[in-house]
N, C-alpha and C. Protein backbone atom coordinates (compact mmCIF):
# COMPACT_ATOMS: atom_id res chain seq x y z
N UNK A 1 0.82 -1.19 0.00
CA UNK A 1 0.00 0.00 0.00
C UNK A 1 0.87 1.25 0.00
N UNK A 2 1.82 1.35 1.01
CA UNK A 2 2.55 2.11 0.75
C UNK A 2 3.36 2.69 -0.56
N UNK A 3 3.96 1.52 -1.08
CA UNK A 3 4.92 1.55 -2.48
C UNK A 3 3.59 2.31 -3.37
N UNK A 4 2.54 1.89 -3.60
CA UNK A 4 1.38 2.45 -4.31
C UNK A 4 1.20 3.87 -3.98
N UNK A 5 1.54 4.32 -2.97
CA UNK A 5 0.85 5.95 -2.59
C UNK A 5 2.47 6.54 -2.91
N UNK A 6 3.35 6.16 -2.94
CA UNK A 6 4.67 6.91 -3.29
C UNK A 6 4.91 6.73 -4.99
N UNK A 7 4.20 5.82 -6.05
CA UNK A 7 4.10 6.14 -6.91
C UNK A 7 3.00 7.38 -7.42
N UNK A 8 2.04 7.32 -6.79
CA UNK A 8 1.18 8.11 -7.19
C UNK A 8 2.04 9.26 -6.96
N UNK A 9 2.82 9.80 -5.70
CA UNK A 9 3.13 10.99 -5.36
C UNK A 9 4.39 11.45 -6.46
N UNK A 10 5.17 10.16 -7.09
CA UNK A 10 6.09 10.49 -7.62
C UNK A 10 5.51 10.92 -9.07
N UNK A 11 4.41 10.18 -9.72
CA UNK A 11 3.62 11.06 -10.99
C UNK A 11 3.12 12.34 -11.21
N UNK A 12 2.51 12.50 -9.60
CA UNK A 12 2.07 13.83 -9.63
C UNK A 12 3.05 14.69 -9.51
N UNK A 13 4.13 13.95 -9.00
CA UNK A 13 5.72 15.69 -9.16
C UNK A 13 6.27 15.90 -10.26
N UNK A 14 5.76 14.56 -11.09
CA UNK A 14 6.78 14.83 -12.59
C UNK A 14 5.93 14.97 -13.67
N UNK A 15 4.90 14.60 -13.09
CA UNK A 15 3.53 15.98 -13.82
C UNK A 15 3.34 17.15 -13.76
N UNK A 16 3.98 17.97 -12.49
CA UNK A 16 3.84 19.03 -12.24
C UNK A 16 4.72 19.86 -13.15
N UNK A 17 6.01 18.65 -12.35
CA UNK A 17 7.28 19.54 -12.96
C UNK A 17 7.27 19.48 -14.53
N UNK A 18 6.72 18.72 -15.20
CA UNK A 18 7.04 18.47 -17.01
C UNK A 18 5.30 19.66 -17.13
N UNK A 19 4.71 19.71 -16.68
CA UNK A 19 3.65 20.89 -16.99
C UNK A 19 4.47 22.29 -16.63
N UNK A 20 4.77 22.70 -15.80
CA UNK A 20 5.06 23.95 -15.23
C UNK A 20 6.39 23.99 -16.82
N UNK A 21 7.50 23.24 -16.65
CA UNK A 21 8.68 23.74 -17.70
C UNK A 21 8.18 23.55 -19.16
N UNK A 22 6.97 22.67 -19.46
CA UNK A 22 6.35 23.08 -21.02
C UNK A 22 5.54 24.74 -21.03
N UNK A 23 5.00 24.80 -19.95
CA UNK A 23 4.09 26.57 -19.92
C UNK A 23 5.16 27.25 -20.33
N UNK A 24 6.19 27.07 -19.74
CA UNK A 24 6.85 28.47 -19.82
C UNK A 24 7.97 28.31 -20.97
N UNK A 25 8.32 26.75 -21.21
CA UNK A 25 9.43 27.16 -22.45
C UNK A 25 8.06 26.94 -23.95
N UNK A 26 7.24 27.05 -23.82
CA UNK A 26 6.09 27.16 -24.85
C UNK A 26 5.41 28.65 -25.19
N UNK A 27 5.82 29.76 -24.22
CA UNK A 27 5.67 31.33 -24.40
C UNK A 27 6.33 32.08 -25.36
N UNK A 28 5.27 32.22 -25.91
CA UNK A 28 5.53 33.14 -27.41
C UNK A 28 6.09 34.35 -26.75
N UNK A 29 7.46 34.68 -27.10
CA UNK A 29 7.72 36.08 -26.73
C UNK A 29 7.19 37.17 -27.88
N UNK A 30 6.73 38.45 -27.50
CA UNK A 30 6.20 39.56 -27.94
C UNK A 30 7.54 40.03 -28.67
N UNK A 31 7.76 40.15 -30.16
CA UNK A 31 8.43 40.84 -31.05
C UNK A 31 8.48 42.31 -31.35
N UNK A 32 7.02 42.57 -31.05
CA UNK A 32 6.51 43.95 -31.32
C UNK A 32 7.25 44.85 -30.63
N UNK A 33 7.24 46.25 -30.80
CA UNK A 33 7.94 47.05 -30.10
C UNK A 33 6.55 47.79 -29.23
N UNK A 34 6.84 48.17 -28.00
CA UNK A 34 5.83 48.99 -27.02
C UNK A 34 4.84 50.03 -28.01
N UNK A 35 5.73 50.73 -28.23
CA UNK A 35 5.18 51.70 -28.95
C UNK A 35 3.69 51.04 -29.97
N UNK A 36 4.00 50.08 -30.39
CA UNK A 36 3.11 49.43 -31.49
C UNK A 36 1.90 48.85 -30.65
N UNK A 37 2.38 47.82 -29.74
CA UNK A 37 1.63 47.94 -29.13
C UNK A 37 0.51 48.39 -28.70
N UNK A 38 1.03 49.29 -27.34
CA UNK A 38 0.22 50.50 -27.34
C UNK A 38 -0.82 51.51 -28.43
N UNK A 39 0.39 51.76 -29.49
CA UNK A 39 -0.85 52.59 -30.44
C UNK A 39 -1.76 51.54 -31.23
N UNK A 40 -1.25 50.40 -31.42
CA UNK A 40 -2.60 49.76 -32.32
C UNK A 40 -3.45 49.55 -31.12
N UNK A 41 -3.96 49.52 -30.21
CA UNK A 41 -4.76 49.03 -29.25
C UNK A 41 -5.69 50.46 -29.49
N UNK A 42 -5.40 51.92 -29.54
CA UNK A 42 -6.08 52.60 -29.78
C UNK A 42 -6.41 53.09 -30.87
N UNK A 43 -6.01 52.43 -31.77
CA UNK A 43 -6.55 52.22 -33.12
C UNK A 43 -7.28 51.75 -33.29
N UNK A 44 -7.22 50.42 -32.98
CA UNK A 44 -8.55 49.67 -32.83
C UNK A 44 -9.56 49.55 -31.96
N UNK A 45 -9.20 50.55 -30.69
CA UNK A 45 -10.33 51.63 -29.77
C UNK A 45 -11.28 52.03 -30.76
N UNK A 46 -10.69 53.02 -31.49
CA UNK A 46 -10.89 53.67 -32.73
C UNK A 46 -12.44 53.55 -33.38
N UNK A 47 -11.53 52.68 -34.12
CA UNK A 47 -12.33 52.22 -35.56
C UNK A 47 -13.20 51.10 -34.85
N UNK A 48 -13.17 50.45 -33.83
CA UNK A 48 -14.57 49.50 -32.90
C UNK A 48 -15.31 50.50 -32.94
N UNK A 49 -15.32 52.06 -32.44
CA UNK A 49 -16.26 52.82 -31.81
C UNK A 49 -16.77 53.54 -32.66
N UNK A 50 -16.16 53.91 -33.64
CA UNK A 50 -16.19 54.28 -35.13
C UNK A 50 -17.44 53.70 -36.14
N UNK A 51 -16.95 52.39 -36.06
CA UNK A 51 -17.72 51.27 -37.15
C UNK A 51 -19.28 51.15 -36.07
N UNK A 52 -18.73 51.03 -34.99
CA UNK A 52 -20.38 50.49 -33.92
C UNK A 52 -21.17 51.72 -34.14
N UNK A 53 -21.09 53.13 -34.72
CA UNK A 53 -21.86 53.84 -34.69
C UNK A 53 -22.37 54.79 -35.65
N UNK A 54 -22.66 55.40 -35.75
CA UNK A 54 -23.20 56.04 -37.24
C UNK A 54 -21.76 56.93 -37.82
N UNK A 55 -21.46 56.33 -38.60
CA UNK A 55 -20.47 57.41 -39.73
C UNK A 55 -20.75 58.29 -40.39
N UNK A 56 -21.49 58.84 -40.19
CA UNK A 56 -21.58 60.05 -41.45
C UNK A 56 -21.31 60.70 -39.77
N UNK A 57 -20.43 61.83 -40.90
CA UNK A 57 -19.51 62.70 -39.84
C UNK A 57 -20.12 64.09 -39.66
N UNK A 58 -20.30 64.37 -37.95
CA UNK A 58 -21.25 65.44 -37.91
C UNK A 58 -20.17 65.99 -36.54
N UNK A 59 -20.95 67.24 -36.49
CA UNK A 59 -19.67 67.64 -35.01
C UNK A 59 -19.90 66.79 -33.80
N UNK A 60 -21.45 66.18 -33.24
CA UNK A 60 -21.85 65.62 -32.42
C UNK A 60 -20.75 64.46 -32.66
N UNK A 61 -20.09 63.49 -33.73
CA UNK A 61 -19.62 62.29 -33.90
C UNK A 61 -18.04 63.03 -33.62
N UNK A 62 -17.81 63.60 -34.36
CA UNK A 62 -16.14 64.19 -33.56
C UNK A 62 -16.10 63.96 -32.08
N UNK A 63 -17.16 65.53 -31.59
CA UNK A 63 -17.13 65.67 -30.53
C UNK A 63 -16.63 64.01 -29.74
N UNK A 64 -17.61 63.12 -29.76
CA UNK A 64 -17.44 61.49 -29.45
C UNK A 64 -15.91 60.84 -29.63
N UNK A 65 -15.68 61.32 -30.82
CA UNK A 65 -14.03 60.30 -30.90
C UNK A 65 -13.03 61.85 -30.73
N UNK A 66 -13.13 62.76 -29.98
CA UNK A 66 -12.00 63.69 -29.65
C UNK A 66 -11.11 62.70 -28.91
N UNK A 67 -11.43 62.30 -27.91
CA UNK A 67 -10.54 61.40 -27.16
C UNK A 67 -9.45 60.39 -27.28
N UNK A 68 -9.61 60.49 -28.93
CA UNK A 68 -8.86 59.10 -29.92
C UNK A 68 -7.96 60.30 -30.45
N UNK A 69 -8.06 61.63 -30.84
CA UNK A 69 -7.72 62.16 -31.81
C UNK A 69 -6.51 63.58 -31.09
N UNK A 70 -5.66 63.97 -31.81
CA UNK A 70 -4.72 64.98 -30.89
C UNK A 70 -5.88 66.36 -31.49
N UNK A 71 -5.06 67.87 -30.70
CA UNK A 71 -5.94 68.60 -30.98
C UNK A 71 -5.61 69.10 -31.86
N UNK A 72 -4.18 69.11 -32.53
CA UNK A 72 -4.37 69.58 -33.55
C UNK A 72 -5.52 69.24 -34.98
N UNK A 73 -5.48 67.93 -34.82
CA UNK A 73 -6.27 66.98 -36.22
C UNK A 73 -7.92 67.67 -35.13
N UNK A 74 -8.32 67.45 -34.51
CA UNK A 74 -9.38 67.82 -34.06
C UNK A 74 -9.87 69.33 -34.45
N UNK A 75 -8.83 70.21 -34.30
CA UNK A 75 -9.07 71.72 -34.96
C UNK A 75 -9.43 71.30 -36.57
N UNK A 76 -8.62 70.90 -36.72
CA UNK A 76 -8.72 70.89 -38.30
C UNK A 76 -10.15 70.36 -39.07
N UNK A 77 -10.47 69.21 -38.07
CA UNK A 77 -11.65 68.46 -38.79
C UNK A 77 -12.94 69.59 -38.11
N UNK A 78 -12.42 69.95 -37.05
CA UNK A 78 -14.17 71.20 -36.98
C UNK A 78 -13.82 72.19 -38.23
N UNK A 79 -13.30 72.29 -39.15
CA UNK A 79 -13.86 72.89 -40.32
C UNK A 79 -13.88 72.02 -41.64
N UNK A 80 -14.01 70.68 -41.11
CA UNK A 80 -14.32 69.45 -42.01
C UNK A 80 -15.75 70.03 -42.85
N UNK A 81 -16.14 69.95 -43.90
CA UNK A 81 -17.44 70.03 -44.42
C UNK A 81 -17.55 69.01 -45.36
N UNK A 82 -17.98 68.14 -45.79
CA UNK A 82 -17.88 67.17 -46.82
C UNK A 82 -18.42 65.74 -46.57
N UNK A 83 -19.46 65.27 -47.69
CA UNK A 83 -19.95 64.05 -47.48
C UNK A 83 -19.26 62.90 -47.25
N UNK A 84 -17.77 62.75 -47.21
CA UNK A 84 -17.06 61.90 -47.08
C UNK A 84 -16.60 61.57 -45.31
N UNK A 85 -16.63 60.29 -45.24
CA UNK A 85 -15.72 59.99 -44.01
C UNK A 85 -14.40 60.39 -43.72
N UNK A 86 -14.12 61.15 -42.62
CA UNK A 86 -12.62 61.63 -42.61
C UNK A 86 -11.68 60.07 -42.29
N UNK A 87 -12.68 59.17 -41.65
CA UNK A 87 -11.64 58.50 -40.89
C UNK A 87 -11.80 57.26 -41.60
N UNK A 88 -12.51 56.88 -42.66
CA UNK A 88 -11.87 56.09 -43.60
C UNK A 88 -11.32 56.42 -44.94
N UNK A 89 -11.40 57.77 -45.32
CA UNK A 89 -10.95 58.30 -46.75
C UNK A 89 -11.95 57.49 -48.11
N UNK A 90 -13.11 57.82 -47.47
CA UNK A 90 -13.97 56.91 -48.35
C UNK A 90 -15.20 57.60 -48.45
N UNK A 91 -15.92 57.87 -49.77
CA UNK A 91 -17.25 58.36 -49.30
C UNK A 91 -18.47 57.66 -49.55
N UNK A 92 -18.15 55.86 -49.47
CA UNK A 92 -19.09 55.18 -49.14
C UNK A 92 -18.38 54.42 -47.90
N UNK A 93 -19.54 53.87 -46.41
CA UNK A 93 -19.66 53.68 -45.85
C UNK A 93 -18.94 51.70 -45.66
N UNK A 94 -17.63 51.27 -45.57
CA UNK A 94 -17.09 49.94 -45.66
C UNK A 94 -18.04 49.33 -44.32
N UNK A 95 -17.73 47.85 -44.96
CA UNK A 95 -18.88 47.12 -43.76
C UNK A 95 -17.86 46.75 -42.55
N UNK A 96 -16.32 47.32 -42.81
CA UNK A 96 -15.50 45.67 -41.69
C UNK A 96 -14.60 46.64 -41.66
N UNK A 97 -14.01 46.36 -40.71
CA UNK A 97 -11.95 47.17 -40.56
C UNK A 97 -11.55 45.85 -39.87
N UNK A 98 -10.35 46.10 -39.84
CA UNK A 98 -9.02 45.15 -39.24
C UNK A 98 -7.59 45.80 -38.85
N UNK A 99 -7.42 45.62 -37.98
CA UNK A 99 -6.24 46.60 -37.67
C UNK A 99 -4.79 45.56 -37.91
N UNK A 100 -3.58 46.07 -38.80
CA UNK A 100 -2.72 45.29 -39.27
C UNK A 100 -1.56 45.51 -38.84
N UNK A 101 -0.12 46.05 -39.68
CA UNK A 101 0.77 46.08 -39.13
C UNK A 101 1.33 47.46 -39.36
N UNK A 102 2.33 47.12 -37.95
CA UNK A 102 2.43 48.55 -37.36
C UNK A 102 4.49 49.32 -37.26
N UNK A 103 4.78 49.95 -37.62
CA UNK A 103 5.91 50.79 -38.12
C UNK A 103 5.78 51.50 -36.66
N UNK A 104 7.09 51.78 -36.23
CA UNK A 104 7.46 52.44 -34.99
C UNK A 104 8.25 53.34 -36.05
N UNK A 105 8.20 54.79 -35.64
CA UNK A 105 8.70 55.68 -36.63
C UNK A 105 9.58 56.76 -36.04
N UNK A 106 9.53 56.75 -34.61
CA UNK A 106 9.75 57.17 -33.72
C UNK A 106 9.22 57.11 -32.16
N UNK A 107 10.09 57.18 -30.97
CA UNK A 107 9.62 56.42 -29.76
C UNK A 107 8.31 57.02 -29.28
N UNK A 108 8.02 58.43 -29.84
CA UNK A 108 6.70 58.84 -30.05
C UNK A 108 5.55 58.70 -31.14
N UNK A 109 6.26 58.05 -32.05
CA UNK A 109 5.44 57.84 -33.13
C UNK A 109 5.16 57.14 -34.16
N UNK A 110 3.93 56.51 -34.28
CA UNK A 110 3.98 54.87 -34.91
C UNK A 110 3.48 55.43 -36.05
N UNK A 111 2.77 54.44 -37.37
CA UNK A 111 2.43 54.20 -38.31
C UNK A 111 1.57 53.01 -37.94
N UNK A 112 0.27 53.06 -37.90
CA UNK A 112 -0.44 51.77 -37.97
C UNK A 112 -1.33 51.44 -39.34
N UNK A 113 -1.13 49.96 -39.73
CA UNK A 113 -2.22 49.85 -40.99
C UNK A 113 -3.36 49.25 -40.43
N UNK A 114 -4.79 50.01 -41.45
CA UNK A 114 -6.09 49.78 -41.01
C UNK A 114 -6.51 48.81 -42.73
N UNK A 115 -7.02 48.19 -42.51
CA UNK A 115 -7.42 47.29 -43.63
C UNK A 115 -9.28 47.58 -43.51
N UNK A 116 -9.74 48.38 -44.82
CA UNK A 116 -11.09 48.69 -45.15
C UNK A 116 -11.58 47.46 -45.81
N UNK A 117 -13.03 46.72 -45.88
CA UNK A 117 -13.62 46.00 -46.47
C UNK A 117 -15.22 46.46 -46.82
N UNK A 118 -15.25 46.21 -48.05
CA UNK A 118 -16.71 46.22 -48.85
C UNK A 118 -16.89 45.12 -49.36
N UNK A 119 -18.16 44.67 -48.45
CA UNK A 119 -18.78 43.59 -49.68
C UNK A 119 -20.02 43.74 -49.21
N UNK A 120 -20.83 43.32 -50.46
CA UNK A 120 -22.27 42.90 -50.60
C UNK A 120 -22.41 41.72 -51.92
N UNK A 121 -23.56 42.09 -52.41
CA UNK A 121 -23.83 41.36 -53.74
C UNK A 121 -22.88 41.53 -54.94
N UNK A 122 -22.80 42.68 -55.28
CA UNK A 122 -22.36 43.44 -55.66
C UNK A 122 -20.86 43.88 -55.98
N UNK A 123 -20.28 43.85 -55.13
CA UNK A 123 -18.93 44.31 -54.53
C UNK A 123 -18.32 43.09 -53.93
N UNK A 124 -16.98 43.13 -53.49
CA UNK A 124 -16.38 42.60 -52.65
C UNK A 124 -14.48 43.37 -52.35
N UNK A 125 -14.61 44.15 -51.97
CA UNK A 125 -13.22 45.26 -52.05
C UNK A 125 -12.54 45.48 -50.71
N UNK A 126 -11.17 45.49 -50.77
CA UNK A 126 -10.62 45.69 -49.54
C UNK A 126 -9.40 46.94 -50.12
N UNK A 127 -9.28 48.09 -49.32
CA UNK A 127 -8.57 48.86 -49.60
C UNK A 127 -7.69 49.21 -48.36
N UNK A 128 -6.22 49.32 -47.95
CA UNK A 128 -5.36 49.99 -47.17
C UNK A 128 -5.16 51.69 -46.52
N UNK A 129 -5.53 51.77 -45.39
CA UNK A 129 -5.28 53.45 -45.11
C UNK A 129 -3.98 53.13 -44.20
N UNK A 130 -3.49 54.14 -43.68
CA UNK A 130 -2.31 53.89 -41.91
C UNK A 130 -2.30 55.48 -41.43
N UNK A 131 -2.74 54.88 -40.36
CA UNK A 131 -3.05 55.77 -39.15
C UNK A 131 -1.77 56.58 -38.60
N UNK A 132 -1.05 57.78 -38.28
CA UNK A 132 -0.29 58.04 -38.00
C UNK A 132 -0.55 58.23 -36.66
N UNK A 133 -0.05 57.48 -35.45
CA UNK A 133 -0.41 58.14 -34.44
C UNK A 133 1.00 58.40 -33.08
N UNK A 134 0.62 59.51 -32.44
CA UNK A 134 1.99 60.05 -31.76
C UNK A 134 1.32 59.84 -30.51
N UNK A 135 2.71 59.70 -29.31
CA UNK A 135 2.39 59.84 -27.99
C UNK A 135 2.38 61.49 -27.39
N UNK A 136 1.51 61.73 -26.96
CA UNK A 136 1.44 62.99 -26.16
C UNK A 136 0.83 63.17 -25.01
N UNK A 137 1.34 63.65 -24.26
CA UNK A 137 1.30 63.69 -22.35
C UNK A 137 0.50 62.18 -22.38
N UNK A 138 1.49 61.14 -22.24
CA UNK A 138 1.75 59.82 -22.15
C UNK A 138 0.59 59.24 -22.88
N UNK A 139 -0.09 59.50 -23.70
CA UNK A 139 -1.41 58.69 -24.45
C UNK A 139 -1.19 59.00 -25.94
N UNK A 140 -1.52 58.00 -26.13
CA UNK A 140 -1.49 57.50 -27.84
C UNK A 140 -2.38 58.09 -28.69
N UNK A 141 -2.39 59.13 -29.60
CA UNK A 141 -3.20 59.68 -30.22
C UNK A 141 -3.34 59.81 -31.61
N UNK A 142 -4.63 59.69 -32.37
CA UNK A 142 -4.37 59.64 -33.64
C UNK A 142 -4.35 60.95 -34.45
N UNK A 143 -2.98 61.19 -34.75
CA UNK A 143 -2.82 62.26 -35.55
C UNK A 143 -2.76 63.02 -37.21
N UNK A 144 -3.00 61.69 -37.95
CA UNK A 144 -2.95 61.55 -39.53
C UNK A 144 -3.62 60.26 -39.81
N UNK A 145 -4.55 60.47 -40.71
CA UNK A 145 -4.82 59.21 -41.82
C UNK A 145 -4.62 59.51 -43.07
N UNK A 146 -3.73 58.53 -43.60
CA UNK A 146 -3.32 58.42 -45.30
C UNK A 146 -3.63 57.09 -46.08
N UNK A 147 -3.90 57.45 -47.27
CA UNK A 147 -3.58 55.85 -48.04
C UNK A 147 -2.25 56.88 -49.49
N UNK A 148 -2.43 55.99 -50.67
CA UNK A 148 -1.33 56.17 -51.38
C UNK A 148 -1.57 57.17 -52.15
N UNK A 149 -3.33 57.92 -52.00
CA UNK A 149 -3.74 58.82 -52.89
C UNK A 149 -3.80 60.06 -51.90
N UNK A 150 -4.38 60.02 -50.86
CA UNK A 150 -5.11 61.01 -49.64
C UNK A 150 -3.86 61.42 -48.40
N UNK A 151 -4.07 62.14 -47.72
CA UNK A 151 -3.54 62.43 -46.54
C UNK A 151 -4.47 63.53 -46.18
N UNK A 152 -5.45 63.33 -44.91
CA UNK A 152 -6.11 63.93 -44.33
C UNK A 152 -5.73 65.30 -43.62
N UNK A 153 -4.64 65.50 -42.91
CA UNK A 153 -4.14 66.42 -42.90
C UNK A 153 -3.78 67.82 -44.06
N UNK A 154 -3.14 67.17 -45.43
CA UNK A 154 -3.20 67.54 -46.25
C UNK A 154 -4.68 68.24 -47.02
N UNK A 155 -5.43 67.43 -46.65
CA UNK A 155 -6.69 67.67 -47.36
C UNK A 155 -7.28 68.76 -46.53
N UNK A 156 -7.14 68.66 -45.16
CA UNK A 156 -7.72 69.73 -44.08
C UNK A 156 -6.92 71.09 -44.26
N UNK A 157 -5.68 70.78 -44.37
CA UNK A 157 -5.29 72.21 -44.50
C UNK A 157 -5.36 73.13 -45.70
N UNK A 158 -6.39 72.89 -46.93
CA UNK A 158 -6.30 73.15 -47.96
C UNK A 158 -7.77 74.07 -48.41
């Protein structure tokens, strides 16, 4: 009886021990840099809160995503006028986003890619924008959207 309860005890230690050293030599280490991190998470703050709610862009809908946005791009878009979305560079309404990969450009300032999708019957289209966004008084903010034709900034100051 004995010899029986000291095997059991000896399985359960080399169960423990072969579980505990697979957890940890099985941890994907994080490649990404902080910075990326951090700003895609509010990117895709973003464009969740963005997409969950009505897009057509009115001051009431700014007003709502100021908190995502620095103040400069925020000045700029209160003299936004135009049927188009500022924050997808599109002036029809995509059904999907995906937030992709992300460029550290400086320790304040990333490059994130946003991946647009359209489909219906009709359609089926995916187009690329990237979010420029900088750290300021320690929070991640989005300060530019571009694709290879547009730059929002550009377009605001014009």
């Amino acid at each position: 009886m004995q010899n029986s309860k000291f095997k059991i005890q000896n399985w359960l230690f080399i169960f423990c021990i072969l579980h505990f050293a697979f957890c940890i030599s099985c941890k994907v280490p994080n490649l990404e840099a902080p910075e990326c991190t951090e700003a895609r998470a509010v990117v895709r703050e973003f464009y969740s809160n963005h997409f969950g709610s009505d897009m057509k862009f009115t001051a009431e809908h700014l007003k709502a995503r100021e908190k995502y946005l620095t103040p400069d791009l925020t000045r700029l878009l209160q003299k936004f006028v135009a049927d188009s979305d500022p924050f997808t560079l599109s002036e029809d309404v995509p059904k999907a986003f995906r937030v992709g990969g992300c460029k550290t450009l400086a320790p304040d300032k990333t490059e994130v890619q946003v991946l647009l999708f359209w489909k219906d019957d009709a359609r089926s289209e995916q187009r690329e924008i990237n979010i420029e966004a900088v750290k300021q008084n320690d929070k991640w903010l989005i300060n530019n959207i571009f694709n290879n034709t547009s730059n929002l900034q550009n377009i605001l100051n014009h």
